[in-house]
C-alpha atoms as a PDB file:
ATOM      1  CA  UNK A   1     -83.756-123.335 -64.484  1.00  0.00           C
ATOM      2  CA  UNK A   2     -84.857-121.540 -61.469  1.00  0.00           C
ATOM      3  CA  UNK A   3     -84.555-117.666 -61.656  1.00  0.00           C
ATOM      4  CA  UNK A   4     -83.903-116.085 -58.092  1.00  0.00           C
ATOM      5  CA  UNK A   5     -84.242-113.221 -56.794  1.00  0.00           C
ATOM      6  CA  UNK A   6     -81.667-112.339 -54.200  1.00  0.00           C
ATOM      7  CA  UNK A   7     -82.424-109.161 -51.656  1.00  0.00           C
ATOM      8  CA  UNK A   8     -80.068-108.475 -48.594  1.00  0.00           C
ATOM      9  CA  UNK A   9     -77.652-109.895 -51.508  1.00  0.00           C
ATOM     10  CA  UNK A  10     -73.905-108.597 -50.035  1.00  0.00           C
ATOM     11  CA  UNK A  11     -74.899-109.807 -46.478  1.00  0.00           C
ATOM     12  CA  UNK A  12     -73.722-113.393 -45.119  1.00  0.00           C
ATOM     13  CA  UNK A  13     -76.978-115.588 -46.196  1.00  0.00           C
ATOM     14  CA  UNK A  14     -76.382-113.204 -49.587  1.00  0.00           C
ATOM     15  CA  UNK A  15     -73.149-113.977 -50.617  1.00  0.00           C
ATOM     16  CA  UNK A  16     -73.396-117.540 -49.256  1.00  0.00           C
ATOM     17  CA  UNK A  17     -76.209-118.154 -51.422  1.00  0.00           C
ATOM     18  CA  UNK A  18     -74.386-116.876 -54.355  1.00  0.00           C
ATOM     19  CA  UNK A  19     -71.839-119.322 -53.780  1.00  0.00           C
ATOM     20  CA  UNK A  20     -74.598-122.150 -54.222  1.00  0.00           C
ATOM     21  CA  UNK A  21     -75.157-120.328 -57.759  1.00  0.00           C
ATOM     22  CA  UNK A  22     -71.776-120.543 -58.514  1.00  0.00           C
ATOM     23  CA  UNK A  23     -71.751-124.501 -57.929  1.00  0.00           C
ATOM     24  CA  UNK A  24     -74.548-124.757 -59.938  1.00  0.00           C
ATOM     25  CA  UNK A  25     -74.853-122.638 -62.772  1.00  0.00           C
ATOM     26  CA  UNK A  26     -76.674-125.014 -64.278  1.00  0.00           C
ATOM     27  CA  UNK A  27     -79.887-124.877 -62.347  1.00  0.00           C
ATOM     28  CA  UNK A  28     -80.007-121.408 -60.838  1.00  0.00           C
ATOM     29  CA  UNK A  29     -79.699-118.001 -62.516  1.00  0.00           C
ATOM     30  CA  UNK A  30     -79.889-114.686 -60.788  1.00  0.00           C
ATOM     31  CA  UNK A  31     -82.949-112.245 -62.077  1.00  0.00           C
ATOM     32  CA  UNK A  32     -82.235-109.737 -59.294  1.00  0.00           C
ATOM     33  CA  UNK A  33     -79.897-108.768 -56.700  1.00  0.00           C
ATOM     34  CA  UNK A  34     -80.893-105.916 -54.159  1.00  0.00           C
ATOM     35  CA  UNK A  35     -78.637-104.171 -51.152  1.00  0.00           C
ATOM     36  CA  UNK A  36     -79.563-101.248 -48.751  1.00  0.00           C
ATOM     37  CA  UNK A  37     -76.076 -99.182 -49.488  1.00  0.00           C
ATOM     38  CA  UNK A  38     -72.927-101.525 -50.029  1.00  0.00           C
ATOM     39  CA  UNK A  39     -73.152-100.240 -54.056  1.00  0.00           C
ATOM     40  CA  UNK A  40     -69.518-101.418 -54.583  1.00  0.00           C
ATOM     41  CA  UNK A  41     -70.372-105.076 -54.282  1.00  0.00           C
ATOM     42  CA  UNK A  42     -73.459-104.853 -55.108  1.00  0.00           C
ATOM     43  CA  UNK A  43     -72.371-103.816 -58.454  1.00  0.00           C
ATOM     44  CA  UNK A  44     -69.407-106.089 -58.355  1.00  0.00           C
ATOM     45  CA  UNK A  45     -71.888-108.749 -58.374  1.00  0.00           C
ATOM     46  CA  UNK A  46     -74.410-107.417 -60.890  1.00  0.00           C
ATOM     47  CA  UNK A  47     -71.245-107.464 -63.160  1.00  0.00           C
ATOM     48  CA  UNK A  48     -70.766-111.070 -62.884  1.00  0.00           C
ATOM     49  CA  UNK A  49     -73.845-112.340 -62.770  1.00  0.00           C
ATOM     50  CA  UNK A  50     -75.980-110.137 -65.401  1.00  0.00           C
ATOM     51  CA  UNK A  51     -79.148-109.966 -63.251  1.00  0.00           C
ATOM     52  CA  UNK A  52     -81.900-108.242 -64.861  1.00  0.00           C
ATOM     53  CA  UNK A  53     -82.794-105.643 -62.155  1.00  0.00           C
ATOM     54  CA  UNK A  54     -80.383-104.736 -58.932  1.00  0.00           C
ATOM     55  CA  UNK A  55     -82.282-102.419 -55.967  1.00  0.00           C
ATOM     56  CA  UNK A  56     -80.709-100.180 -54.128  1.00  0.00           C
ATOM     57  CA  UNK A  57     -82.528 -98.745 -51.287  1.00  0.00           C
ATOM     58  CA  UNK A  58     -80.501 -95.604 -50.730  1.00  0.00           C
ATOM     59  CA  UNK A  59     -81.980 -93.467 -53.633  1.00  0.00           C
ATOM     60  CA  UNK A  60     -78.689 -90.897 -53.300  1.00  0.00           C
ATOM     61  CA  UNK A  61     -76.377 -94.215 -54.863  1.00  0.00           C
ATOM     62  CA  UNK A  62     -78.944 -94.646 -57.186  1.00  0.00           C
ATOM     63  CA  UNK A  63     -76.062 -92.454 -60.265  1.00  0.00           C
ATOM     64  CA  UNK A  64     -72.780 -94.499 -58.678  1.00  0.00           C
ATOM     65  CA  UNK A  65     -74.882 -97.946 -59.379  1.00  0.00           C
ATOM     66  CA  UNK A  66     -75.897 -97.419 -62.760  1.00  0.00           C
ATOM     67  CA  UNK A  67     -72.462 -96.139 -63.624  1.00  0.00           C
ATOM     68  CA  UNK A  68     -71.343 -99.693 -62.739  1.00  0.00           C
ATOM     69  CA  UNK A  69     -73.202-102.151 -63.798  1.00  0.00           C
ATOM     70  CA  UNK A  70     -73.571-103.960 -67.130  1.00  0.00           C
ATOM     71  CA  UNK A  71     -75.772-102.070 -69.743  1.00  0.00           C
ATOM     72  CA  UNK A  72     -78.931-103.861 -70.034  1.00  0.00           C
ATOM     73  CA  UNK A  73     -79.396-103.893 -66.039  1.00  0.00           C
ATOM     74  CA  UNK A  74     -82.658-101.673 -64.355  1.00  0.00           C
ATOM     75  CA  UNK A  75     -81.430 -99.925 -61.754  1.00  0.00           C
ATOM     76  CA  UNK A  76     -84.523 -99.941 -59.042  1.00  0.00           C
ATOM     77  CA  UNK A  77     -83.761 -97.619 -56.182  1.00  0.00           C
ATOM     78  CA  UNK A  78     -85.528 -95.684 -52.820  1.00  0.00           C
ATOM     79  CA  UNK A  79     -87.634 -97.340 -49.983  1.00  0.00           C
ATOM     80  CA  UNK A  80     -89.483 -99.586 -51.951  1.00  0.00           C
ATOM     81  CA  UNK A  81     -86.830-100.702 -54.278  1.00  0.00           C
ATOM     82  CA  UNK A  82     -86.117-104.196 -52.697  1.00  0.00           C
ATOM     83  CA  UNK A  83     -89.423-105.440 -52.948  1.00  0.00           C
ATOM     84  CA  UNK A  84     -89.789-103.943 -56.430  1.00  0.00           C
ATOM     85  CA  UNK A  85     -87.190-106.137 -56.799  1.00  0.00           C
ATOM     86  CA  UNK A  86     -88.714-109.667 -55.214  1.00  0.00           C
ATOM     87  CA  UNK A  87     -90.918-110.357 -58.532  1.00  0.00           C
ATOM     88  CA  UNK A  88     -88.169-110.625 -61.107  1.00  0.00           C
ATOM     89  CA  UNK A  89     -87.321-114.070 -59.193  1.00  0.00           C
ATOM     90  CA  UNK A  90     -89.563-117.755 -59.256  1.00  0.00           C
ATOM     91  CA  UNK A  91     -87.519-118.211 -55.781  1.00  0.00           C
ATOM     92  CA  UNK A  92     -87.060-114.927 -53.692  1.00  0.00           C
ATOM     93  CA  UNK A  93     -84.175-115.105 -50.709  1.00  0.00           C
ATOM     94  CA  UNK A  94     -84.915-112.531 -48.269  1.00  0.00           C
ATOM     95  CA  UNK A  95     -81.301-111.617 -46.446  1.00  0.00           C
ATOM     96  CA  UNK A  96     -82.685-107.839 -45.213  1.00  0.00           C
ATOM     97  CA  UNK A  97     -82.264-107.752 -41.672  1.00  0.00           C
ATOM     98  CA  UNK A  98     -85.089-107.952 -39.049  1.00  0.00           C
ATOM     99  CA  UNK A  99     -88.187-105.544 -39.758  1.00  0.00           C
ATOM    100  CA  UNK A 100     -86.932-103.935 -42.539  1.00  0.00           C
ATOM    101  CA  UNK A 101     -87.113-107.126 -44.475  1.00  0.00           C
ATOM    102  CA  UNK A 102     -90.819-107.092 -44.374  1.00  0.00           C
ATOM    103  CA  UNK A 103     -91.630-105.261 -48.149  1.00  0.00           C
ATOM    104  CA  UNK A 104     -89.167-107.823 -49.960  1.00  0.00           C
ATOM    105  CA  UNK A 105     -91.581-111.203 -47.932  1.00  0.00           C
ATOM    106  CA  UNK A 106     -95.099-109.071 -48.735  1.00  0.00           C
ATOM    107  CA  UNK A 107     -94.240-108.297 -52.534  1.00  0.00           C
ATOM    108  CA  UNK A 108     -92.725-112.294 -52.655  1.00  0.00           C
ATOM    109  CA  UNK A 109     -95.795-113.809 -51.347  1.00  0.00           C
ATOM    110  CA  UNK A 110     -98.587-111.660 -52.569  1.00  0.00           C
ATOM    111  CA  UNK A 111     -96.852-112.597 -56.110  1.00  0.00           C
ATOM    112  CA  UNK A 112     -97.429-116.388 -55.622  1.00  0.00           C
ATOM    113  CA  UNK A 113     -93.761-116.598 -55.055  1.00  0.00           C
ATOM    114  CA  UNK A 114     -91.383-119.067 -53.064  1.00  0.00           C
ATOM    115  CA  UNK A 115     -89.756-117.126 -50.473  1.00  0.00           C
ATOM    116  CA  UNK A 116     -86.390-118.091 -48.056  1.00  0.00           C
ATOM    117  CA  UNK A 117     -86.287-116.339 -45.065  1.00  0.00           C
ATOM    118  CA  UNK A 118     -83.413-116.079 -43.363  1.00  0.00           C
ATOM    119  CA  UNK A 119     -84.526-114.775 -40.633  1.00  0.00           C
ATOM    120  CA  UNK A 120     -88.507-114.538 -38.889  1.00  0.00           C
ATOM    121  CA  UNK A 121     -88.786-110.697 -37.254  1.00  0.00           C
ATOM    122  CA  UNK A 122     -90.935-110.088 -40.483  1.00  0.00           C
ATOM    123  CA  UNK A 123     -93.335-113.082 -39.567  1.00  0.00           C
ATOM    124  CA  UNK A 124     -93.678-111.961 -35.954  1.00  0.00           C
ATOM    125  CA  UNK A 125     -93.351-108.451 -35.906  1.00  0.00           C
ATOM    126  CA  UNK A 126     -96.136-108.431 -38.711  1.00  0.00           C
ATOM    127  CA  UNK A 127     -97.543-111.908 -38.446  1.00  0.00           C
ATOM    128  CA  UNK A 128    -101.481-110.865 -39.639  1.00  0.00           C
ATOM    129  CA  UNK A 129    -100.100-108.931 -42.641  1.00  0.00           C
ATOM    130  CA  UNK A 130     -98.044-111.947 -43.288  1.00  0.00           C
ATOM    131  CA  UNK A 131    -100.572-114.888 -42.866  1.00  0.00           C
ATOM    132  CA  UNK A 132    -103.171-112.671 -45.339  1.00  0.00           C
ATOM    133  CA  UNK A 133    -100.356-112.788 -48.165  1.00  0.00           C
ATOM    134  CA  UNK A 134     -99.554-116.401 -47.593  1.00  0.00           C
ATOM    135  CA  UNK A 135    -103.130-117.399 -48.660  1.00  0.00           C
ATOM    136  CA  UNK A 136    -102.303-115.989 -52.106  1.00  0.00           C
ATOM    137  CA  UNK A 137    -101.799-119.232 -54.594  1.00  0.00           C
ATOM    138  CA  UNK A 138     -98.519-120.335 -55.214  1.00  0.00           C
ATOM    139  CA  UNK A 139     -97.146-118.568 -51.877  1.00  0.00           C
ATOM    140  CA  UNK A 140     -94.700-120.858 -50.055  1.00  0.00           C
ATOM    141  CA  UNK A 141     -92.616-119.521 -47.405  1.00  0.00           C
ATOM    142  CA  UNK A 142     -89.762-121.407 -45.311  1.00  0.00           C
ATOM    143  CA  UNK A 143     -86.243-121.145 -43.606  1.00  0.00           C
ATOM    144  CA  UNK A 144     -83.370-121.023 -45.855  1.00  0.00           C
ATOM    145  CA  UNK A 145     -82.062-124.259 -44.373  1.00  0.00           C
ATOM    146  CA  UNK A 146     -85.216-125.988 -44.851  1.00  0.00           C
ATOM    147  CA  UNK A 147     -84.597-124.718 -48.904  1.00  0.00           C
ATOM    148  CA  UNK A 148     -81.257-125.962 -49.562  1.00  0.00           C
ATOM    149  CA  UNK A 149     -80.507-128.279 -46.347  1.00  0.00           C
ATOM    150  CA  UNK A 150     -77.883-127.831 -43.876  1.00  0.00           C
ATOM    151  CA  UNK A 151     -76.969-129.045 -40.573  1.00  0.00           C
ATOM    152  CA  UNK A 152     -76.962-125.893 -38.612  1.00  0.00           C
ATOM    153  CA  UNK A 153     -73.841-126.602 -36.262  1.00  0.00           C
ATOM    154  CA  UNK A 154     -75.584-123.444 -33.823  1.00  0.00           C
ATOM    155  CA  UNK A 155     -78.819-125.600 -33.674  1.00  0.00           C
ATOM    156  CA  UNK A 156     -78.997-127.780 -30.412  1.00  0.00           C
ATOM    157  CA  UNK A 157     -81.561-130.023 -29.043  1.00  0.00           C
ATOM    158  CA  UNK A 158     -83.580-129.726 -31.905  1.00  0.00           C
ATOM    159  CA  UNK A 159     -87.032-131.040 -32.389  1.00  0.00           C
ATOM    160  CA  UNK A 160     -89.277-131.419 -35.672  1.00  0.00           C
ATOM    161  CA  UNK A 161     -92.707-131.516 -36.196  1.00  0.00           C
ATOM    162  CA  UNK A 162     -95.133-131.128 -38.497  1.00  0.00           C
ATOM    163  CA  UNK A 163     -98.245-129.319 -37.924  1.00  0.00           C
ATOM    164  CA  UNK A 164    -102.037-129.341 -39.598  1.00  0.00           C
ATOM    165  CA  UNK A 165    -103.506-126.115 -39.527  1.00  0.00           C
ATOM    166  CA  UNK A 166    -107.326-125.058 -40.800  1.00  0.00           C
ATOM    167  CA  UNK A 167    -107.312-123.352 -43.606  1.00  0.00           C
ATOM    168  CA  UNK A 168    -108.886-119.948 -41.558  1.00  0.00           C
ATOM    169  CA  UNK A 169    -107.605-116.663 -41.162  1.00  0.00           C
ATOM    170  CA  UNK A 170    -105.268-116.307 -38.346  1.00  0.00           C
ATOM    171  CA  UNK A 171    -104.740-120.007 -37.498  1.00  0.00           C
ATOM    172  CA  UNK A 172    -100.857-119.761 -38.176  1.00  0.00           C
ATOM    173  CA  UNK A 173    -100.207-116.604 -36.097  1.00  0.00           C
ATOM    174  CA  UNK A 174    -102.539-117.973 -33.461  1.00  0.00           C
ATOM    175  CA  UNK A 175     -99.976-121.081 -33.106  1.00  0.00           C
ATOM    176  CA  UNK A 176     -96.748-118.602 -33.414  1.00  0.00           C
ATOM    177  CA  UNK A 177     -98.318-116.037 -30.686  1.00  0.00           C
ATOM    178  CA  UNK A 178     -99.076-119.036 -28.496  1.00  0.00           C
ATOM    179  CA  UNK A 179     -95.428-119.993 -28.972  1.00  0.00           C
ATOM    180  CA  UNK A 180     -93.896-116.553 -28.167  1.00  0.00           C
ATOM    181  CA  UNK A 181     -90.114-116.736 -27.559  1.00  0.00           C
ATOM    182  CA  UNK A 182     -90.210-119.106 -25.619  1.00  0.00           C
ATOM    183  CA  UNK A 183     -88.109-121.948 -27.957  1.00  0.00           C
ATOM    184  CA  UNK A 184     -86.442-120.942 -30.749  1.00  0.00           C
ATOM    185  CA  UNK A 185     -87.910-121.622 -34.312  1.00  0.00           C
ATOM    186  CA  UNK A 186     -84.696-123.286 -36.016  1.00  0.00           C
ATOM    187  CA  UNK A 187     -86.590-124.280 -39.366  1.00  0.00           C
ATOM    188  CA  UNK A 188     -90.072-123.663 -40.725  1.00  0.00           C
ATOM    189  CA  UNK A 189     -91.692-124.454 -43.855  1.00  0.00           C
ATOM    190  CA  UNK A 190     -95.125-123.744 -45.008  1.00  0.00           C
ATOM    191  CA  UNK A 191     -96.979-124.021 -48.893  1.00  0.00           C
ATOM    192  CA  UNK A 192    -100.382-123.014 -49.614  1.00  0.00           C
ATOM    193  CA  UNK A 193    -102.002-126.160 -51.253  1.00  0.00           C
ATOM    194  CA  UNK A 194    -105.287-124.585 -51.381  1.00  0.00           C
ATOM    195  CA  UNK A 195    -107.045-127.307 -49.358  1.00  0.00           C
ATOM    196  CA  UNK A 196    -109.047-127.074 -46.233  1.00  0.00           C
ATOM    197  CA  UNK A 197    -105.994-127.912 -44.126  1.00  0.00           C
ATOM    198  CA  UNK A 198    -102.435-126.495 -44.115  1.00  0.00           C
ATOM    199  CA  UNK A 199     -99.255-128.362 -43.071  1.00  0.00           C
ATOM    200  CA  UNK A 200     -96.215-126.492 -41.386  1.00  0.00           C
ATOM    201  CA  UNK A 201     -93.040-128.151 -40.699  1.00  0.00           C
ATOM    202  CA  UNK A 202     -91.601-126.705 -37.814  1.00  0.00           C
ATOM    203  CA  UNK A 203     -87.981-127.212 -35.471  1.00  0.00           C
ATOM    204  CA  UNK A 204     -87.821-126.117 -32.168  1.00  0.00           C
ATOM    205  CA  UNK A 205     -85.035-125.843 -29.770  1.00  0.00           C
ATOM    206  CA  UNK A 206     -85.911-127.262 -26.747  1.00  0.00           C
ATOM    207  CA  UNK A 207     -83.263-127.815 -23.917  1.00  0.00           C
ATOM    208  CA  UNK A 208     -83.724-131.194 -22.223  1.00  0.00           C
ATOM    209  CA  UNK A 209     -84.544-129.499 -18.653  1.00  0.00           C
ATOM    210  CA  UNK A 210     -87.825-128.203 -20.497  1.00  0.00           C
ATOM    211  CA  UNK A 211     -88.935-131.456 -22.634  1.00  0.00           C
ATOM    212  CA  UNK A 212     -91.684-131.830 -19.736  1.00  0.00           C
ATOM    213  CA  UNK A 213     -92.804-128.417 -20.161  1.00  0.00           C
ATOM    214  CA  UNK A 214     -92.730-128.114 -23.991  1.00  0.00           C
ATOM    215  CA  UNK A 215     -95.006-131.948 -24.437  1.00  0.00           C
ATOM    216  CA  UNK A 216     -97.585-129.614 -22.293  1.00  0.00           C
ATOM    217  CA  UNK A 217     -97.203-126.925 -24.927  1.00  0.00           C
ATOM    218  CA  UNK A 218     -97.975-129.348 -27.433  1.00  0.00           C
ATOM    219  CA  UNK A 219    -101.280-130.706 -26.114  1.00  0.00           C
ATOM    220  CA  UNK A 220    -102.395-126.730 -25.269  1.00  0.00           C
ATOM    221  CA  UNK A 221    -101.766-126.424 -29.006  1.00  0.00           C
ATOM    222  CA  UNK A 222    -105.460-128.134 -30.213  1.00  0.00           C
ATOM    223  CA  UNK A 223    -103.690-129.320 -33.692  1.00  0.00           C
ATOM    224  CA  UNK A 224    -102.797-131.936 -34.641  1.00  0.00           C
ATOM    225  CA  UNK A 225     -99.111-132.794 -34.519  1.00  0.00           C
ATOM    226  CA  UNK A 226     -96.497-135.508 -35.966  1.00  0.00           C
ATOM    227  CA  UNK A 227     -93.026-135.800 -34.835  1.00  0.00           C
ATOM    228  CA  UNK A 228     -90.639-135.897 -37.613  1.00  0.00           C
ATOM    229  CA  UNK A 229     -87.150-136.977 -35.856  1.00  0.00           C
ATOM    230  CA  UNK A 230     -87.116-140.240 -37.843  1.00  0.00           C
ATOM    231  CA  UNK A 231     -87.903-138.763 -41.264  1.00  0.00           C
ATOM    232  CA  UNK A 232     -85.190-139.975 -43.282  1.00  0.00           C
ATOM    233  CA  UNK A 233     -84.723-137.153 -45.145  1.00  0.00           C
ATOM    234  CA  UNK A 234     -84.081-134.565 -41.750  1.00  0.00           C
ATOM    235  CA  UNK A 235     -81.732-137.588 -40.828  1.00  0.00           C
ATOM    236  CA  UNK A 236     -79.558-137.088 -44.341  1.00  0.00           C
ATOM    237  CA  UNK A 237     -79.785-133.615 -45.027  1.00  0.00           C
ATOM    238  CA  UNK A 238     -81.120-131.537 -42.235  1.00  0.00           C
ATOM    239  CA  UNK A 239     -80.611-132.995 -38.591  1.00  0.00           C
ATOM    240  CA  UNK A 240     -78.152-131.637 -36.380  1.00  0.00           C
ATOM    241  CA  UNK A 241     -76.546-134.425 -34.719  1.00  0.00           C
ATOM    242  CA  UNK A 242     -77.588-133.351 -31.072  1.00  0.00           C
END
């Protein structure tokens, strides 16, 4: 049974991904749940679920939570409760929003964790503190939809490729800087395999008008590159139809 770790856990991707637990009780049980100051749910959950730790990062609700939840529960609270928190699970979600997010994807990778993110301002606003806690064995780090699946209604002219990186220091920020803003990353998976070469699956919005400019991209890249529209697999579970 997989034991997650949920942080950001009364947000959207949060309670969403509790619903997942709830279809399938059978193959996923909560260790933690963490929220920045919504203690009412958060607790609300910890009661139904029996986690083993719930963070709080506002220290000041620290009294309220542990008042509330089931005896038997840590109660981990302050700045760095969340990625206190990331640990407890094989599989860490990280729901925090944008930069403050960072902590729970450092303590998740550096602990040879597999880590959802559902979002990427931690990987770009931090991207070399990132790629040195990737390398650590067992680290695997990818979009929530590539986790689970889903067809991403929001997700248009998507493209998907996978990518084979050196194993070197800065290789994978070197390919993210180089992409900038320019398209949006809509899914990204990568796994430390401990070999000399890394692959990252990667889908890109890319508007038709710019399918001239974004094949030049590609061959400014120097990696090599496979397109992955025909993989069956993106075809069943993740592609989005457009």
């Amino acid at each position: 049974m997989t034991q997650l770790a949920l942080l950001g856990s009364t947000g959207s991707i949060g309670t969403q991904t509790l619903d997942i637990v709830r279809a399938a009780p059978d193959r996923y049980r909560v260790a933690a749940l963490g929220a920045s100051r919504s203690v009412e749910l958060l607790a609300a959950q910890a009661r139904e679920f029996h986690p083993d730790v719930v963070a709080i990062a506002d220290a000041s609700l620290a009294p309220a939570l542990e008042d509330a939840v089931p005896a038997g529960v840590k109660v981990l609270a302050g700045a760095d409760a969340l990625a206190e928190a990331a640990p407890y699970g094989d599989v860490v979600i990280n729901g925090v929003v944008g930069f403050a997010g960072l902590g729970v994807t450092l303590a998740a990778l550096e602990a040879g964790r597999r880590l959802g993110l559902a979002n990427k301002e931690s990987l770009i606003a931090a991207g070399p503190v990132v790629q040195r806690a990737r390398a650590t064995a067992g680290a695997e780090l990818s979009t929530l939809r590539y986790m689970v699946g889903g067809r991403a209604p929001d997700v248009q002219h998507e493209h998907l490729y996978r990518f084979e990186f050196p194993e070197r220091p800065g290789a994978l920020m070197e390919f993210l800087d180089t992409l900038g803003g320019r398209w949006n990353i809509s899914l990204f998976h990568y796994r430390n395999h401990g070999a000399d070469f890394g692959r990252v699956l990667v889908g890109l919005e890319v508007p038709d008008a710019e399918e001239r400019e974004f094949t030049s991209f590609l061959g400014t890249l120097g990696y090599p590159y496979l397109r992955e529209a025909d993989n069956e697999a993106y075809r069943r579970f993740l592609t989005t139809g457009r």
